[in-house]
Protein backbone atom coordinates (compact mmCIF):
# COMPACT_ATOMS: atom_id res chain seq x y z
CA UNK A 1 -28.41 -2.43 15.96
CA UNK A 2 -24.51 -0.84 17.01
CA UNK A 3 -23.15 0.78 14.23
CA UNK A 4 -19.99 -0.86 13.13
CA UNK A 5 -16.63 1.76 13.39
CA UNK A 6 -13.70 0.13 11.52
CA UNK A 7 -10.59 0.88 12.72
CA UNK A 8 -7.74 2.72 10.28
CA UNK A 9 -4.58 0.84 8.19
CA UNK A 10 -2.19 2.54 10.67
CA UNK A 11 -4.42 1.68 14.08
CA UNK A 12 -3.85 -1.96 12.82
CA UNK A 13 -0.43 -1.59 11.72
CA UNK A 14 -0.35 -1.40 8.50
CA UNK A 15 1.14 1.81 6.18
CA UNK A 16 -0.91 2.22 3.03
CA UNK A 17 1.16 3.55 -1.01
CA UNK A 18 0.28 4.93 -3.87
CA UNK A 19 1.79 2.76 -6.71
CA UNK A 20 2.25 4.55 -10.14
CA UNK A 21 3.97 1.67 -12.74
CA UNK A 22 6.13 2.53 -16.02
CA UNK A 23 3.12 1.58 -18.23
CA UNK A 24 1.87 4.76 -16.80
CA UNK A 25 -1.22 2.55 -14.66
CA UNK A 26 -1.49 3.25 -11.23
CA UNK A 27 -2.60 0.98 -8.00
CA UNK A 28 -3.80 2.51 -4.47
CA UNK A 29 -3.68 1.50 -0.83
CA UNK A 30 -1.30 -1.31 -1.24
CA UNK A 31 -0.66 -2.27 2.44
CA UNK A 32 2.48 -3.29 3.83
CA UNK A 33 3.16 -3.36 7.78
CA UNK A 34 4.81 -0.11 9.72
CA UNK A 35 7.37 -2.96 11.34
CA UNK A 36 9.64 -2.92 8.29
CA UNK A 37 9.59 0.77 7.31
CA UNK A 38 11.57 3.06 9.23
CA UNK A 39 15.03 3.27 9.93
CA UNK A 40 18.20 4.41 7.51
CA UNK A 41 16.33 2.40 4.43
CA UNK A 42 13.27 5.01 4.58
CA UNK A 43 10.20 3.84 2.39
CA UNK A 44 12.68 0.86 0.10
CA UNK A 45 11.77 -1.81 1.77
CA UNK A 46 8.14 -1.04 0.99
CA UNK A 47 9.56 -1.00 -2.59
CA UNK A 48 10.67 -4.48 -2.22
CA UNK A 49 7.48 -5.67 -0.67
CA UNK A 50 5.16 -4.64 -3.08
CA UNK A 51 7.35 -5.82 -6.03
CA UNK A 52 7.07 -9.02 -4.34
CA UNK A 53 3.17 -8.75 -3.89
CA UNK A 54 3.44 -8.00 -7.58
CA UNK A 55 5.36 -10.92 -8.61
CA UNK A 56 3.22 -13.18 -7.22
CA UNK A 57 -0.07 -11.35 -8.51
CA UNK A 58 0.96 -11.46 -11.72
CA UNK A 59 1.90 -15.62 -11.52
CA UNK A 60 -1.25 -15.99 -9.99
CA UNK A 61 -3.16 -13.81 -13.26
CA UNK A 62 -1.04 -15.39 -15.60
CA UNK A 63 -0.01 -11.72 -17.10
CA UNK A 64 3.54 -10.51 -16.76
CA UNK A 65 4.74 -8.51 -13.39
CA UNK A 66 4.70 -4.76 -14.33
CA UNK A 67 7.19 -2.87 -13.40
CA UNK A 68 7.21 0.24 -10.62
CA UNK A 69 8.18 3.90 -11.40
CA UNK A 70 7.53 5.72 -8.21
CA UNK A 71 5.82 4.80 -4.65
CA UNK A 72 4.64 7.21 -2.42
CA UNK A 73 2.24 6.74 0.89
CA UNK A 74 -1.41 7.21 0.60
CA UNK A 75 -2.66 10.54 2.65
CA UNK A 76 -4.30 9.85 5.45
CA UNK A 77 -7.91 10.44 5.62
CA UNK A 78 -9.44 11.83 8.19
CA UNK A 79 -12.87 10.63 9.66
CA UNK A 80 -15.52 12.94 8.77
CA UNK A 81 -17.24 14.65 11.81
CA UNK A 82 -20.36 13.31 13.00
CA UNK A 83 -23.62 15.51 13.38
């Protein structure tokens, strides 16, 4: 049987953050497409993303939205040679 190789978050187009909320909590690989990042805005619109992603995970839950102290991108990891 062919060993299965997925592809990474930013081969499919996709940027991946680190999300660290107020309560002190924290949330990884939150993925939000490269076509809205970039230009003079930086990493906010990423910011605006997610706290919509958030919004409508917390309606969904039923708990309240919590809110986001800092965002930063998720290092990339590299693929581990093969022997």
């Amino acid at each position: 049987m062919a060993k299965r190789i997925k592809s990474r978050p930013q081969e499919r187009g996709f940027i991946m953050f680190d999300i660290v909320y107020t309560d002190g909590s924290r949330a990884s690989n939150r993925r939000v497409p490269v076509e809205i990042l970039g230009g003079l805005d930086g990493d906010e619109p990423a910011r605006q993303l997610i706290a919509e992603q958030e919004e409508e995970i917390a309606r969904k839950s039923g708990r309240p939205s919590r809110e986001i102290q800092s965002l930063t991108r998720s290092p990339i990891v590299k693929p581990k040679p093969v022997v």
